[in-house]
Each structure stands twice: as structure tokens, then as C-alpha cells.
C-alpha atoms as a PDB file:
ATOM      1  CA  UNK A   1       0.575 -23.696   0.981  1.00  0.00           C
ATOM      2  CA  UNK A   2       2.759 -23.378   3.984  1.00  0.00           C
ATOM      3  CA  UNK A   3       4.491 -26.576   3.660  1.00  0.00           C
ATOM      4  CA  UNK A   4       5.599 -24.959   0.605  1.00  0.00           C
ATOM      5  CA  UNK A   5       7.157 -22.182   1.958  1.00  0.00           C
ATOM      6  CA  UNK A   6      10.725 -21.904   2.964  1.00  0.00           C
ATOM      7  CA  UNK A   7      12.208 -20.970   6.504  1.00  0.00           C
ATOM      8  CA  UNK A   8      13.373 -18.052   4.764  1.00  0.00           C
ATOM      9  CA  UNK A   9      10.108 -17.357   2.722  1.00  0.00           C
ATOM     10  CA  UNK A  10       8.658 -17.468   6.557  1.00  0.00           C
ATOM     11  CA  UNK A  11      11.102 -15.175   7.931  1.00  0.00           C
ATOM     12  CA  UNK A  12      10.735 -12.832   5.343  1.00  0.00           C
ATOM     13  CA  UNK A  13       6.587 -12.939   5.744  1.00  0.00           C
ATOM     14  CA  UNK A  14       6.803 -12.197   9.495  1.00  0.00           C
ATOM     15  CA  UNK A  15       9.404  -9.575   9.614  1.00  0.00           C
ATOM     16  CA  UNK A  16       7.574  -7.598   7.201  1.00  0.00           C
ATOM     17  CA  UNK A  17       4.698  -7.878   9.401  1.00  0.00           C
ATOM     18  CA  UNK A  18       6.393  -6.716  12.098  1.00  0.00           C
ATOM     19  CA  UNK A  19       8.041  -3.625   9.719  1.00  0.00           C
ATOM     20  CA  UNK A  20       4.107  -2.788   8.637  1.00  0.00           C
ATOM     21  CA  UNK A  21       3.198  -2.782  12.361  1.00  0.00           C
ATOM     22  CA  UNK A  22       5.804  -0.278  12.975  1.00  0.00           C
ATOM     23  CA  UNK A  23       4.804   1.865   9.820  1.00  0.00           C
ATOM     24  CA  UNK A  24       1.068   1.941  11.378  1.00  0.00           C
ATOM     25  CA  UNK A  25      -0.494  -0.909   9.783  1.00  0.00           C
ATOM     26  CA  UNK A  26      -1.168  -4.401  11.230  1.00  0.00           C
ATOM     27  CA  UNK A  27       1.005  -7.199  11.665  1.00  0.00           C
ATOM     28  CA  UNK A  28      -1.319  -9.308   9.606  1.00  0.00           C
ATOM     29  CA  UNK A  29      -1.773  -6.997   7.128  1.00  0.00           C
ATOM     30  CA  UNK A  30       2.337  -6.865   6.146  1.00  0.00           C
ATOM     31  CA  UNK A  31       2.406 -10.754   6.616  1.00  0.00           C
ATOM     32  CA  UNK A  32      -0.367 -10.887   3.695  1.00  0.00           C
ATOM     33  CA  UNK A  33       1.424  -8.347   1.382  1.00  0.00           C
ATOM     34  CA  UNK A  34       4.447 -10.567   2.350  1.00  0.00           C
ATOM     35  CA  UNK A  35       3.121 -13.644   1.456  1.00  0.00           C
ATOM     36  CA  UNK A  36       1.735 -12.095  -1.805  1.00  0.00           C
ATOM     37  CA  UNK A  37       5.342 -11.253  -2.656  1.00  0.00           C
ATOM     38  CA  UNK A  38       7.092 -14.800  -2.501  1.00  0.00           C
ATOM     39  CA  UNK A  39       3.775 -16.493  -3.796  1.00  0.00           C
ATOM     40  CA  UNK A  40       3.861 -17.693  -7.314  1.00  0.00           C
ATOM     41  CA  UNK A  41      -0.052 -17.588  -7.986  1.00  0.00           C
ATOM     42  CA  UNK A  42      -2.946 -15.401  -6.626  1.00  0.00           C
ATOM     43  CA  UNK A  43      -4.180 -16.698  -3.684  1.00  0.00           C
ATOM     44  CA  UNK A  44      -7.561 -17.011  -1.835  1.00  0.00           C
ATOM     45  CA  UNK A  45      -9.024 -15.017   1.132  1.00  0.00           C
ATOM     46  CA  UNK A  46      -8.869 -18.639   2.960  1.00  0.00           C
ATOM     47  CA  UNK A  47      -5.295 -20.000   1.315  1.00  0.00           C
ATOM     48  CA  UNK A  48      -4.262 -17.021   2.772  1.00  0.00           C
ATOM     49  CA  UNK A  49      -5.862 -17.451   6.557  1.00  0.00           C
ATOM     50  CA  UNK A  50      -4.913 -20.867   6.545  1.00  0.00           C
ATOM     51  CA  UNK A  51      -1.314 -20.360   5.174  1.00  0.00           C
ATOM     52  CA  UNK A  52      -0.905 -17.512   7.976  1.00  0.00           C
ATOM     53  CA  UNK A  53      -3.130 -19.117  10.480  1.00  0.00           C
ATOM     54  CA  UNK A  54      -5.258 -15.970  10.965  1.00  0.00           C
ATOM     55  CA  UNK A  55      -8.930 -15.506  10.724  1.00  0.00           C
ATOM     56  CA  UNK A  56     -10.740 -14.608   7.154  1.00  0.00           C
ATOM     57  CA  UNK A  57     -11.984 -11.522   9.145  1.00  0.00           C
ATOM     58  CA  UNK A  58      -8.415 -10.088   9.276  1.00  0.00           C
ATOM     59  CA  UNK A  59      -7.453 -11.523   5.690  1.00  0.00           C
ATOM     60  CA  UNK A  60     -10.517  -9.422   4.641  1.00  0.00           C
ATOM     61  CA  UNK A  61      -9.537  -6.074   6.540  1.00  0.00           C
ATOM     62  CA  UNK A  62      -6.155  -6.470   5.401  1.00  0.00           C
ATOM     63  CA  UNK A  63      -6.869  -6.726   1.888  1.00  0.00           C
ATOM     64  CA  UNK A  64      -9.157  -3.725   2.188  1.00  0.00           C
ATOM     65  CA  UNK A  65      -6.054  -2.037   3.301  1.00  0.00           C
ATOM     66  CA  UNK A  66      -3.974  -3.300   0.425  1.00  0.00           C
ATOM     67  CA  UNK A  67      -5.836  -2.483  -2.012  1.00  0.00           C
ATOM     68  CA  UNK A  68      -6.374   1.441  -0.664  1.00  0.00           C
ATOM     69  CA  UNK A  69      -2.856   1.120  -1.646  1.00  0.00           C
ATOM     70  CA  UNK A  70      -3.318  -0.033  -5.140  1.00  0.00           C
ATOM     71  CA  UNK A  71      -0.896  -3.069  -4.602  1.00  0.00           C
ATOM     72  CA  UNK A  72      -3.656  -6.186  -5.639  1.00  0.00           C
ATOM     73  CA  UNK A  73      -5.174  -7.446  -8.157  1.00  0.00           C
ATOM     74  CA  UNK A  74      -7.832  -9.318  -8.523  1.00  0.00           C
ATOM     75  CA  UNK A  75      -8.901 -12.259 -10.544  1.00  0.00           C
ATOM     76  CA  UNK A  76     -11.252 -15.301 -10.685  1.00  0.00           C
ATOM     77  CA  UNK A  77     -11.171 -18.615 -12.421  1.00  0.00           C
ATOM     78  CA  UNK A  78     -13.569 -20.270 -14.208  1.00  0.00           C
ATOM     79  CA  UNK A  79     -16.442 -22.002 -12.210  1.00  0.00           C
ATOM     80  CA  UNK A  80     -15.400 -20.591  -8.809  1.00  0.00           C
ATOM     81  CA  UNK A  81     -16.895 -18.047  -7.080  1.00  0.00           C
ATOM     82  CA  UNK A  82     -13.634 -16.740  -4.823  1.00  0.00           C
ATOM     83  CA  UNK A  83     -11.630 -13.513  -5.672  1.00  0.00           C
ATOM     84  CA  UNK A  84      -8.153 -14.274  -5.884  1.00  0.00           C
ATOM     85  CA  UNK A  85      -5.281 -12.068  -4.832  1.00  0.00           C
ATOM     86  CA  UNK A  86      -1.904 -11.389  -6.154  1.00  0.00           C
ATOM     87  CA  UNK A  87       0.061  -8.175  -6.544  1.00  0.00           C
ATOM     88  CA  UNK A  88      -0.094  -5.833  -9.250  1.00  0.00           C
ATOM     89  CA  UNK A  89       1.816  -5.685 -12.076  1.00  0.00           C
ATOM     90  CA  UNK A  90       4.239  -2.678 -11.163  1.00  0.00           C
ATOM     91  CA  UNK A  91       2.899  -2.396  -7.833  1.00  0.00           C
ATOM     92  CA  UNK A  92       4.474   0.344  -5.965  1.00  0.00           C
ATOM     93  CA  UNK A  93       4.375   2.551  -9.267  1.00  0.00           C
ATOM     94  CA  UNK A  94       0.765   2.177  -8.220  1.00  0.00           C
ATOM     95  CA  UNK A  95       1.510   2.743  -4.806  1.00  0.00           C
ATOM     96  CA  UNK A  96       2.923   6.305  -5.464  1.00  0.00           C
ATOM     97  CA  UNK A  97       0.561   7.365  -8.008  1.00  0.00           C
ATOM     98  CA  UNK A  98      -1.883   6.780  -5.533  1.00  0.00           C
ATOM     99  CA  UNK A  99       0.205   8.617  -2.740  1.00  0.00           C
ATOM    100  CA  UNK A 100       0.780  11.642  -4.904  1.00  0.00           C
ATOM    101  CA  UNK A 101      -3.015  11.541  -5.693  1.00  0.00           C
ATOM    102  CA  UNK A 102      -3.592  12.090  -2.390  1.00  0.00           C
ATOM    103  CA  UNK A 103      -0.940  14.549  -1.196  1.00  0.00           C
ATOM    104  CA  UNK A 104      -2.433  16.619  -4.569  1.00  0.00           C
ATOM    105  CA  UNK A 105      -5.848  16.643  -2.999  1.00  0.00           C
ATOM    106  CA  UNK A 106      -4.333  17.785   0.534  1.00  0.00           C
ATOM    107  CA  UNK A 107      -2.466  20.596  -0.698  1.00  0.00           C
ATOM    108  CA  UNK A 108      -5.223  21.933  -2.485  1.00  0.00           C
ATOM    109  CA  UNK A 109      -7.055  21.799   0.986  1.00  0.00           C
ATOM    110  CA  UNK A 110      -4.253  23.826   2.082  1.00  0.00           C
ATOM    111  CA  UNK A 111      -3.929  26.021  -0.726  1.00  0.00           C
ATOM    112  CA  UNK A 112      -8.046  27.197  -0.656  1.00  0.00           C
ATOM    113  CA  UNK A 113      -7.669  27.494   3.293  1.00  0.00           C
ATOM    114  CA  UNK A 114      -4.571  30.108   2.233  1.00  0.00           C
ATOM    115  CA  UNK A 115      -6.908  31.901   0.400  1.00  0.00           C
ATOM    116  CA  UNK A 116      -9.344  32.112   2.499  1.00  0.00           C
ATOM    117  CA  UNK A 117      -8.092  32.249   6.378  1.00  0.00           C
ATOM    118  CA  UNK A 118      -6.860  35.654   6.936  1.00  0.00           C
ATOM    119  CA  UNK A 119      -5.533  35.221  10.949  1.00  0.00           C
ATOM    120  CA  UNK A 120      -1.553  35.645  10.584  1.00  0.00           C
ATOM    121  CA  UNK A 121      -0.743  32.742  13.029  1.00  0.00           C
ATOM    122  CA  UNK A 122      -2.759  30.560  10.602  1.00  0.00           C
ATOM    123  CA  UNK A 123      -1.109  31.518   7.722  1.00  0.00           C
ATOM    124  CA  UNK A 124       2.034  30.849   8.612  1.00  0.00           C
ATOM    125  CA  UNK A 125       1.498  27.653   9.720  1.00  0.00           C
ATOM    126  CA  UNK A 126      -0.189  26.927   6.572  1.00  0.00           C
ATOM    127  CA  UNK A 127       2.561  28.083   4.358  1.00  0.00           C
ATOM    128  CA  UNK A 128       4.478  25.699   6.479  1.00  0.00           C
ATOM    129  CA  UNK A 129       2.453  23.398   5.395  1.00  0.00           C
ATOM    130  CA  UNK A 130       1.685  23.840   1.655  1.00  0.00           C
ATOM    131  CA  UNK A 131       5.652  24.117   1.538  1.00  0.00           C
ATOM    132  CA  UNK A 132       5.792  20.743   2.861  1.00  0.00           C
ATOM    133  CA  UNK A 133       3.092  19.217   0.796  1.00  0.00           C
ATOM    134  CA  UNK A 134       4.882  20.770  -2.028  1.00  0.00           C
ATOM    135  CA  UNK A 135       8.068  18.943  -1.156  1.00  0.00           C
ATOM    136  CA  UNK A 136       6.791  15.786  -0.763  1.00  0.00           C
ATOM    137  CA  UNK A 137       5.169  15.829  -4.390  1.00  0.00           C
ATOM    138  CA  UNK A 138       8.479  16.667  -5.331  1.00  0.00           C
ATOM    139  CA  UNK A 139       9.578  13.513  -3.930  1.00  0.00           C
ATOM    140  CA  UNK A 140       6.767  11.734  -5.404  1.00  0.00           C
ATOM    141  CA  UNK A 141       7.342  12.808  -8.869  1.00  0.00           C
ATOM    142  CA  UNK A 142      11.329  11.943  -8.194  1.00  0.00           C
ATOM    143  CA  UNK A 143      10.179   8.616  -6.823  1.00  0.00           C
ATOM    144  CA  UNK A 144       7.757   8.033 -10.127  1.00  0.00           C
ATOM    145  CA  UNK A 145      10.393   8.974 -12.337  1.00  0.00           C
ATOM    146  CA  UNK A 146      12.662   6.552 -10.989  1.00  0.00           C
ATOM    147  CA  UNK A 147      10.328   3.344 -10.564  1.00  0.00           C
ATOM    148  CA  UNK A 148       9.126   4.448 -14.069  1.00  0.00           C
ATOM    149  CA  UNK A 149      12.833   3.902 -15.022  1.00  0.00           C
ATOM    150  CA  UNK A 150      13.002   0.556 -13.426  1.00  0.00           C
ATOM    151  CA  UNK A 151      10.072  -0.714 -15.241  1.00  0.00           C
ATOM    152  CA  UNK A 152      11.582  -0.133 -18.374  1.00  0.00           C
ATOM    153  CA  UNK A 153      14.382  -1.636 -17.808  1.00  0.00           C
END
């Protein structure tokens, strides 16, 4: 598959490893979600080592990250064994959903720990915090609204 791939296909796969690396994932793991964007067919654990010249074990961790993400799908074809990769339909409307699932889950830590921690020091640093987890679902539901949008359009 590499041969197939364009110097600028290339550039774009490695500098969004390098802008994953800096967001706290791997290197490899942006290259893969980068070659998954410019790829026009799901793709093999060992299309994509070979294609990235990295080793299945790190194709295999990096999916596992992708896909905590909601941004793959998977699918098979018939008489073959091998999952196959692409991304989801709509994928960062997945990606959010996901996000805001877990920011909900995070503020209700906070909220219960409001309820229940009665030191005044601790309290106001968790009101500093549910009012931050309630801002960012704000974004999140402003961020929905307007990927929603875009996938209607």
C-alpha cells in the first residue's frame, strides 16, 4: 500500500503522528488514524504495519486506543479470518459523544463527593471543579450540535 501513497498522503500521515504525540498519544498511534483517513478501504492489522513499517504489536495497541475513541470500525470479508479497519462513519460525532460520556460520569464523581465531603478547602476546590466539568459539557453539547449540523449537510 505505500507505493500507493502520495508524498503528500505521507506527509500528512507523519505529521499527524507527531500532532498525536504532542496531544499524549503515540506517534504510531496518529500515523494509523492518519493512514485510516487518506485510505480508500479498511485495512489490516499487517497492511497497516507494513504500510507504516511498525510492528503488529504497536498496530494492535494503537487500535485499542482508537477505538476507546470510537473512531473504527470494524469489518471482515468473506473467507478471511482478519478484522479490518477503517474509520467510522461520522467519526468524531462519535468521538464527542464518547467524550461527553465521560466528562458526564466525572462530574457526577464530583457532584456525590460535594455532597458528601464537608472540609471547606475541599469544597471549594470541588465547586471549581464541577464548574469546570460543567463548562466543558457545555462545549461538548456546542461541539455535537455543530458536527450534527455538518452531517446533515
Amino acid at each position: 500500500m505505500l507505493e500507493d501513497l502520495s508524498k503528500q498522503e505521507l506527509d500528512f500521515i507523519d505529521r499527524l503522528g507527531l500532532i498525536a504525540e504532542s496531544g499524549g498519544l503515540t506517534r504510531v498511534t496518529g500515523r494509523i488514524w492518519g493512514l485510516l483517513i487518506v485510505s480508500d478501504h479498511p485495512l489490516a492489522p499487517a497492511e497497516i504495519a507494513e504500510t507504516l513499517a511498525v510492528s503488529r504489536a504497536s498496530v494492535s495497541m494503537s487500535i485499542k486506543v482508537l477505538e476507546t475513541f470510537d473512531l473504527l470500525e470494524e469489518s471482515t470479508r468473506p473467507g478471511d479470518r482478519q478484522t479490518y479497519y477503517s474509520l467510522r462513519e461520522h467519526p468524531y460525532l462519535a468521538m464527542i459523544e464518547t467524550q461527553a460520556k465521560k466528562i458526564a460520569a466525572q462530574a457526577a464523581l464530583v457532584q456525590n463527593a460535594l455532597q458528601e465531603i464537608d472540609r471547606p478547602e475541599a469544597r471549594r476546590r470541588l465547586r471549581d471543579l464541577a464548574n469546570f466539568y460543567e463548562i466543558v459539557e457545555e462545549g461538548h453539547r456546542t461541539m455535537l450540535k455543530e458536527i450534527e449540523a455538518l452531517k446533515v449537510s
